[in-house]
C-alpha atoms as a PDB file:
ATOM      1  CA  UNK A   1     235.468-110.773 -21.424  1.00  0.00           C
ATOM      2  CA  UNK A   2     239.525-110.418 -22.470  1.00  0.00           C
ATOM      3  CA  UNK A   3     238.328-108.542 -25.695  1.00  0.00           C
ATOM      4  CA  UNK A   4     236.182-105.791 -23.042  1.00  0.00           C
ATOM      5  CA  UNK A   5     239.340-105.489 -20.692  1.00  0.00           C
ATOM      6  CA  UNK A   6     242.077-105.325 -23.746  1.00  0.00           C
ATOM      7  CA  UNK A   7     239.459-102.679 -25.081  1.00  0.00           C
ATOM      8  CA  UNK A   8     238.958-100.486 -21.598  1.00  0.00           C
ATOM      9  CA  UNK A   9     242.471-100.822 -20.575  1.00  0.00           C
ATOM     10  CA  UNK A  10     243.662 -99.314 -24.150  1.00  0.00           C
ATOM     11  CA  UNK A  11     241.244 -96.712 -23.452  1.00  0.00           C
ATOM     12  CA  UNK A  12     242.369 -95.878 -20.503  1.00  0.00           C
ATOM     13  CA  UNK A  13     246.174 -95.310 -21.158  1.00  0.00           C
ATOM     14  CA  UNK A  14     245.382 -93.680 -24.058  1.00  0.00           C
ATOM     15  CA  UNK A  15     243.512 -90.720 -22.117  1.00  0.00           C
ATOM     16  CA  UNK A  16     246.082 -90.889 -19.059  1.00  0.00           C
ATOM     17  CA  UNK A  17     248.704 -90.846 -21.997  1.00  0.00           C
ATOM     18  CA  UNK A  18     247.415 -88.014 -23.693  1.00  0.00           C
ATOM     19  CA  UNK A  19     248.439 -85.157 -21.900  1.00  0.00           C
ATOM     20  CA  UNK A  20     252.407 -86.017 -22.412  1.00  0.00           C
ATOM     21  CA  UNK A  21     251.980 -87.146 -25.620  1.00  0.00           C
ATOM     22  CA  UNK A  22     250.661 -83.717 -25.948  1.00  0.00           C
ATOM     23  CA  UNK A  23     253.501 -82.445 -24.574  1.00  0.00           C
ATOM     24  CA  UNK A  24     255.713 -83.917 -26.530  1.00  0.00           C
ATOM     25  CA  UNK A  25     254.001 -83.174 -30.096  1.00  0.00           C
ATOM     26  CA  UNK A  26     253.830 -79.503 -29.321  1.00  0.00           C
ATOM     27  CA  UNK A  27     257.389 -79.162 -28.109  1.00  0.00           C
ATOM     28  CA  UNK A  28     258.364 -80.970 -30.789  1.00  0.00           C
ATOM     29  CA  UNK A  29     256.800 -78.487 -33.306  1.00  0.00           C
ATOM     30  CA  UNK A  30     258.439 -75.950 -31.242  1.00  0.00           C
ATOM     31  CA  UNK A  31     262.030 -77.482 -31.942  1.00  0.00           C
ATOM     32  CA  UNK A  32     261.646 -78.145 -35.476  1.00  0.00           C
ATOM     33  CA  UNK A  33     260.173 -74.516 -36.244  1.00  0.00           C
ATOM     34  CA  UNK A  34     261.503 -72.328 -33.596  1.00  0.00           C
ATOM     35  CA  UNK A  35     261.706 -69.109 -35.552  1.00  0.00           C
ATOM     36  CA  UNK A  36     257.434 -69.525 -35.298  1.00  0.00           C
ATOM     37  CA  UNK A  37     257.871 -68.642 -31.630  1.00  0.00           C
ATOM     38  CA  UNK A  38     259.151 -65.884 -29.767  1.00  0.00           C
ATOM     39  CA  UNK A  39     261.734 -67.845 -26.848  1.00  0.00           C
ATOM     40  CA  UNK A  40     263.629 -64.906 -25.587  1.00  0.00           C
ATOM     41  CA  UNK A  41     263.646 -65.441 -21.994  1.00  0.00           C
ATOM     42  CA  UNK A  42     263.049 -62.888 -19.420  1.00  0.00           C
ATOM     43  CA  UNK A  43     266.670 -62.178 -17.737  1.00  0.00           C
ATOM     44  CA  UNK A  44     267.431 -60.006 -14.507  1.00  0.00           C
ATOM     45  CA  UNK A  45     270.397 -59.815 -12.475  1.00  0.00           C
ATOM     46  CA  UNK A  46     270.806 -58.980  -9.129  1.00  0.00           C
ATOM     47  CA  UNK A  47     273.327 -59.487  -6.741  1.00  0.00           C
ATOM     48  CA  UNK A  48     272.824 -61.215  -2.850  1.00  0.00           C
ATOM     49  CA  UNK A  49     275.064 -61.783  -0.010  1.00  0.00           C
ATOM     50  CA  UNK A  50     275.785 -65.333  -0.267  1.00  0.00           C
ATOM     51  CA  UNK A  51     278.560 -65.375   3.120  1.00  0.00           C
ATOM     52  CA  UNK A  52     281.837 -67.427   3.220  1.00  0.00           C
ATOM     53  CA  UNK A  53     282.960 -70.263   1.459  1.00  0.00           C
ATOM     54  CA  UNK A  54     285.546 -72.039   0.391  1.00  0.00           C
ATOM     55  CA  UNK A  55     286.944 -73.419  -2.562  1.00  0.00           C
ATOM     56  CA  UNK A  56     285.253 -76.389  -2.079  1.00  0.00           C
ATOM     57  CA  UNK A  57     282.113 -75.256  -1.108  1.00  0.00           C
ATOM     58  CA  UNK A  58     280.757 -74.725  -3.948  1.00  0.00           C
ATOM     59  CA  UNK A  59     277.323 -77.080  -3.118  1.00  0.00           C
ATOM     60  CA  UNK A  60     277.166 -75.975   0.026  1.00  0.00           C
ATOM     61  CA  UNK A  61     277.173 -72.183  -1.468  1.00  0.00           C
ATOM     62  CA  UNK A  62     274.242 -73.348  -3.947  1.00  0.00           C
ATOM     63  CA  UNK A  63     272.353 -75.286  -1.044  1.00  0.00           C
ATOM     64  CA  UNK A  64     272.796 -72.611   0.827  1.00  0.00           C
ATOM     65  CA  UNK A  65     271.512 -69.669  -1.860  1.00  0.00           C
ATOM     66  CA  UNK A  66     268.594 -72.244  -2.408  1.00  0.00           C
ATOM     67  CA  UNK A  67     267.630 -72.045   1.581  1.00  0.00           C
ATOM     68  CA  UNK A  68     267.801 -67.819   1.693  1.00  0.00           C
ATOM     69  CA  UNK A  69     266.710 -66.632  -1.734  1.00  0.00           C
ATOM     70  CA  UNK A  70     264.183 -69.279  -2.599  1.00  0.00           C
ATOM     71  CA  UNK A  71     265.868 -70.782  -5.132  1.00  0.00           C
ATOM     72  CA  UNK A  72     264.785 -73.617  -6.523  1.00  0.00           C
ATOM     73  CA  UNK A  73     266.186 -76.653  -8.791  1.00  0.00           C
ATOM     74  CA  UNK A  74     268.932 -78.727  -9.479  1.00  0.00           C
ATOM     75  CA  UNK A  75     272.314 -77.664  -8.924  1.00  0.00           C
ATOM     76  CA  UNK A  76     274.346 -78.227 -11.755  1.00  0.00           C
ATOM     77  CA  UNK A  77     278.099 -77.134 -12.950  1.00  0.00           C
ATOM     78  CA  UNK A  78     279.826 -76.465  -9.861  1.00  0.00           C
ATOM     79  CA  UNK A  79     283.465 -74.842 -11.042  1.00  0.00           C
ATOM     80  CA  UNK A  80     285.896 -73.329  -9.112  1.00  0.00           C
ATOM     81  CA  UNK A  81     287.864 -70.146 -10.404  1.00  0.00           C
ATOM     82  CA  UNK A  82     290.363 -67.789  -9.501  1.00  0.00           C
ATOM     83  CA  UNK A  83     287.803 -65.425  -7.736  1.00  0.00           C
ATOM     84  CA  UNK A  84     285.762 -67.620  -6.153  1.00  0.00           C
ATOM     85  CA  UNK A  85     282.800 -70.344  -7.341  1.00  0.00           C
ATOM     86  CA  UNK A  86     280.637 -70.459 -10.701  1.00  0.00           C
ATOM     87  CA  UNK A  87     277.058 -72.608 -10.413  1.00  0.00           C
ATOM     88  CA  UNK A  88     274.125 -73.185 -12.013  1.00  0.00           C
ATOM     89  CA  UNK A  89     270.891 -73.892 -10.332  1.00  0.00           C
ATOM     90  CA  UNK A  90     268.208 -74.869 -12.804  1.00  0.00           C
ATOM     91  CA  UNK A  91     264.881 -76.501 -13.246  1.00  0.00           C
ATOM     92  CA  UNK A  92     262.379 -76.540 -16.685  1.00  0.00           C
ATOM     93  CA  UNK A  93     262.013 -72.785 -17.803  1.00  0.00           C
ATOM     94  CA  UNK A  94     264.444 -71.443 -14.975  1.00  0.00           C
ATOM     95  CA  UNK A  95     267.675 -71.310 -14.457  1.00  0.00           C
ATOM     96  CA  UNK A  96     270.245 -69.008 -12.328  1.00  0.00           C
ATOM     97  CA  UNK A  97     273.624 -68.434 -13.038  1.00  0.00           C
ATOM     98  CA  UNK A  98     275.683 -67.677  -9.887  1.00  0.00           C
ATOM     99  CA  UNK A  99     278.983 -66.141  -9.548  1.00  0.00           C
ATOM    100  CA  UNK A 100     280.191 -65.963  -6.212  1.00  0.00           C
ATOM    101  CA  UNK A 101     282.631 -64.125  -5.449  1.00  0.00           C
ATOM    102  CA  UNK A 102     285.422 -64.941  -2.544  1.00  0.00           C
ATOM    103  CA  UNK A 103     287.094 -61.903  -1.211  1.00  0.00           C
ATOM    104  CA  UNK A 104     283.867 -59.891  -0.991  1.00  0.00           C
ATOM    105  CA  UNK A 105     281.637 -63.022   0.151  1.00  0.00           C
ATOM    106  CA  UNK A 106     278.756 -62.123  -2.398  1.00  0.00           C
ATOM    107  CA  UNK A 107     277.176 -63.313  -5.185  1.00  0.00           C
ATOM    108  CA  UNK A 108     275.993 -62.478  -8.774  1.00  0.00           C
ATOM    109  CA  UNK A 109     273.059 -63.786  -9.781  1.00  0.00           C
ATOM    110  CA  UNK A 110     271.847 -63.974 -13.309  1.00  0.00           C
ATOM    111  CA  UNK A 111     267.682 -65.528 -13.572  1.00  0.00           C
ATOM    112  CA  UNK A 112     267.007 -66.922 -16.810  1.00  0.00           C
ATOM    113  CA  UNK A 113     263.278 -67.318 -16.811  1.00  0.00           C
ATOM    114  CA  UNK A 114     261.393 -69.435 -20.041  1.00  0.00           C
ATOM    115  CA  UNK A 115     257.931 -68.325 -21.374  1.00  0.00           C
ATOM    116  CA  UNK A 116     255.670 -71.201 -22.122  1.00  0.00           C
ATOM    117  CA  UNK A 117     257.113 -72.981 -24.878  1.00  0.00           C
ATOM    118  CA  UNK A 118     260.318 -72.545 -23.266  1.00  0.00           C
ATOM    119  CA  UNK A 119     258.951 -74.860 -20.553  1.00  0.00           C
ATOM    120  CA  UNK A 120     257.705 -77.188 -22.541  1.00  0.00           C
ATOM    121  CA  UNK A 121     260.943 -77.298 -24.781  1.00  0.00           C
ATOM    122  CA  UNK A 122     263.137 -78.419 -21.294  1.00  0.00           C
ATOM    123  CA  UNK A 123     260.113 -80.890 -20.169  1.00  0.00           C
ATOM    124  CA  UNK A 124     260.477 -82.620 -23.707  1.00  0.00           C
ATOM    125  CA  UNK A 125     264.141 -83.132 -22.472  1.00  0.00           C
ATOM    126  CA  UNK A 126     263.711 -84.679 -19.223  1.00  0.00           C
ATOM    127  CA  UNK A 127     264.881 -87.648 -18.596  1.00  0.00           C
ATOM    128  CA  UNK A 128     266.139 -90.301 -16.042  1.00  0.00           C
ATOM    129  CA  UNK A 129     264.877 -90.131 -12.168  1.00  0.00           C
ATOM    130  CA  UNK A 130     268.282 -89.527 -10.542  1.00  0.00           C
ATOM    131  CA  UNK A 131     267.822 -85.950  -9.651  1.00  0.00           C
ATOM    132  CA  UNK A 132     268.271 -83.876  -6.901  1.00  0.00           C
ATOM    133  CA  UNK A 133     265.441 -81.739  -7.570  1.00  0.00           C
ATOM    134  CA  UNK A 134     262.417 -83.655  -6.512  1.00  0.00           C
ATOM    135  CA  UNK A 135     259.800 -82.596  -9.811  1.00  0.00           C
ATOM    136  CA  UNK A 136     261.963 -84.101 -12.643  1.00  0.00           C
ATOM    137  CA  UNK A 137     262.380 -87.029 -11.067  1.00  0.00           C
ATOM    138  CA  UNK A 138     258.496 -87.334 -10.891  1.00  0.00           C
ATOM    139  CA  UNK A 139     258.474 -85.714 -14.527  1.00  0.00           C
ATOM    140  CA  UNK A 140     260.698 -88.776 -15.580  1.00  0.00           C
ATOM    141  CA  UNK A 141     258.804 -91.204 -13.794  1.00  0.00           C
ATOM    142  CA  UNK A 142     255.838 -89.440 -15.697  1.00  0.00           C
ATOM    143  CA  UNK A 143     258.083 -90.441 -18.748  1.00  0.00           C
ATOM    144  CA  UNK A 144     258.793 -93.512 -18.233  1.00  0.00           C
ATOM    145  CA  UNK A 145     255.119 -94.736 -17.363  1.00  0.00           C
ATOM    146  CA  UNK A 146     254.042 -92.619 -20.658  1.00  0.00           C
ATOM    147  CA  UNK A 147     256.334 -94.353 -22.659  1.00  0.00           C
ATOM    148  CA  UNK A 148     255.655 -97.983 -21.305  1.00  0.00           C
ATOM    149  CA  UNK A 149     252.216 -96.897 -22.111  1.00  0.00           C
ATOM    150  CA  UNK A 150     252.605 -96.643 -25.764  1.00  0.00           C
ATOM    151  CA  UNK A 151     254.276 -99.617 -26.550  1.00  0.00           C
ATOM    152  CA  UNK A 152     250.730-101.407 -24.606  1.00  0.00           C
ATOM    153  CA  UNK A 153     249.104 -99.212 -26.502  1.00  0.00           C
ATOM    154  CA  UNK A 154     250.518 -99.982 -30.007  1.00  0.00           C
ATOM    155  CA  UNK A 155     250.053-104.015 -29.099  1.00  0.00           C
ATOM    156  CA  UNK A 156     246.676-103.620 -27.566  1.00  0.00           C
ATOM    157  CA  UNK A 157     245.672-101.542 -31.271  1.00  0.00           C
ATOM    158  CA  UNK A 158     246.926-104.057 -32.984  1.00  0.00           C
ATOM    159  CA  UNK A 159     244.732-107.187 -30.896  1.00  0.00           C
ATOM    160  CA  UNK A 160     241.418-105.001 -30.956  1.00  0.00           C
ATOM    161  CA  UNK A 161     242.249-104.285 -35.030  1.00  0.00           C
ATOM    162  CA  UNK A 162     242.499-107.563 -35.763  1.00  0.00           C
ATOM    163  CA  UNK A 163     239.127-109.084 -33.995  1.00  0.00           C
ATOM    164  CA  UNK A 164     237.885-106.773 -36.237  1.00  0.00           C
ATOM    165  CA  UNK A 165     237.190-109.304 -39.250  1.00  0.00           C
ATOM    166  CA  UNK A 166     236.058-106.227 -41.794  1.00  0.00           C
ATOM    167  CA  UNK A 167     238.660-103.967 -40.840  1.00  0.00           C
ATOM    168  CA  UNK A 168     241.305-106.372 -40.956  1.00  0.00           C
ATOM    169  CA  UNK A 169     242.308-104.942 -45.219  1.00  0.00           C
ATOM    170  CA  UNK A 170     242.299-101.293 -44.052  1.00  0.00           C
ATOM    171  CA  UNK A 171     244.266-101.852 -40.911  1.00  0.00           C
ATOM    172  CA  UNK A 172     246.749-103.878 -42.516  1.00  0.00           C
ATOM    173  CA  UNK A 173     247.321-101.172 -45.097  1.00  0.00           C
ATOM    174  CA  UNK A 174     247.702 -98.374 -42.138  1.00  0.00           C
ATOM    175  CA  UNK A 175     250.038-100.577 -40.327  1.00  0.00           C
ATOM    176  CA  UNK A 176     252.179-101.254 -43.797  1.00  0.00           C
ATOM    177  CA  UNK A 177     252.347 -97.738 -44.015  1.00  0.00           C
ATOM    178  CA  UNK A 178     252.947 -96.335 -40.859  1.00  0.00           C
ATOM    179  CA  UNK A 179     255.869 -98.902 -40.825  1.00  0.00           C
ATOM    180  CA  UNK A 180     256.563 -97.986 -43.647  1.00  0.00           C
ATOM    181  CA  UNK A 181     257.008 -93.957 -43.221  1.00  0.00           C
ATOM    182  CA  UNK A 182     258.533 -94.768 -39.611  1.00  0.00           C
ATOM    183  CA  UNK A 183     261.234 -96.521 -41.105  1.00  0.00           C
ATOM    184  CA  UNK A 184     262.080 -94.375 -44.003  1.00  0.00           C
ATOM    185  CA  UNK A 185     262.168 -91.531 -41.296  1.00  0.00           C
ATOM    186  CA  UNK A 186     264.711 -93.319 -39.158  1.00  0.00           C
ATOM    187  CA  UNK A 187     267.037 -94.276 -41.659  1.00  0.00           C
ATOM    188  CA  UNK A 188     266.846 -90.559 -43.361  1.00  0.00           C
ATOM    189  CA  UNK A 189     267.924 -89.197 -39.636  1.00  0.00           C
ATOM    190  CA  UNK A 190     270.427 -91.652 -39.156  1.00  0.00           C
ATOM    191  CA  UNK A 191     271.939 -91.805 -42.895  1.00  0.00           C
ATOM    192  CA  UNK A 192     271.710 -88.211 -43.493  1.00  0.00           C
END
């Protein structure tokens, strides 16, 4: 009965695990070799009347762009300048640089848009669930259960290997290996 649940629940996280893992591999491929893949992003400018705001204001000038021009991410380095406000507002595969300027109440805006792989290159780097931009914080939750998942899924391999009396030789070779290789690879990124 434990050896049928072990067995279904491995199976299980493994296929709801999958598509992240997925993810991650090609992304990951993308990173290492990115002279394979064309990334040039897409990038228009245009300029908007944004309205008045202080120096101070600089959230309340992104929040505000979000509301009117549909917008839509995280707002991220807010600085202040001589002219006015600088801002980013960005989410995987888009981002738009905004510079806003005081005296004549508009704005600047710069869209940075990601093909594909670009996408997947920022959703390999999401992380944490303290966003305010509602999808990566679900992505990282997403990350988080995928990577609780693995470890499960690494000690629930290792329990259905070993009630596996003829397999027992073979697996301990993989797992000596695989160890083995992991290791190596750590201490070559580390040392190196």
């Amino acid at each position: 009965m434990l050896h049928r649940w072990i067995r279904n629940t491995h199976l299980i996280l493994g296929l709801l695990a999958f598509p992240m893992v997925l993810v991650y591999g090609v992304s990951a491929v993308q990173m290492a070799h990115h002279d394979w893949f064309s990334e040039k992003p897409t990038v228009t400018e245009s300029e908007v009347d944004a309205g008045a705001f202080g120096p101070s204001d600089g959230r309340a000038l992104a929040q505000s762009l979000m509301d009117r021009y549909a917008m839509h991410g995280e707002i991220q380095q807010v600085r202040t300048t001589d002219e006015g406000i600088r801002l980013r507002i960005a989410r995987p595969g888009t981002a738009y640089d905004v510079e806003y300027v005081r005296q004549t109440g508009r704005a600047k805006v710069e869209t940075s848009v990601a093909g594909f792989m670009g996408v997947l290159n920022r959703l390999h780097h999401a992380a944490r669930m303290n966003h305010s931009y509602l999808p990566v914080n679900i992505l990282g939750g997403i990350v988080a259960f995928v990577s609780a998942t693995l470890i499960l899924l690494g000690f629930s391999g290792v329990y259905l290997w070993f009630k596996i009396h003829n397999e027992r030789v073979i697996g301990a070779i993989l797992l000596a290996l695989s160890l083995g290789f992991s290791l190596t690879l750590i201490t070559i990124i580390r040392f190196s």
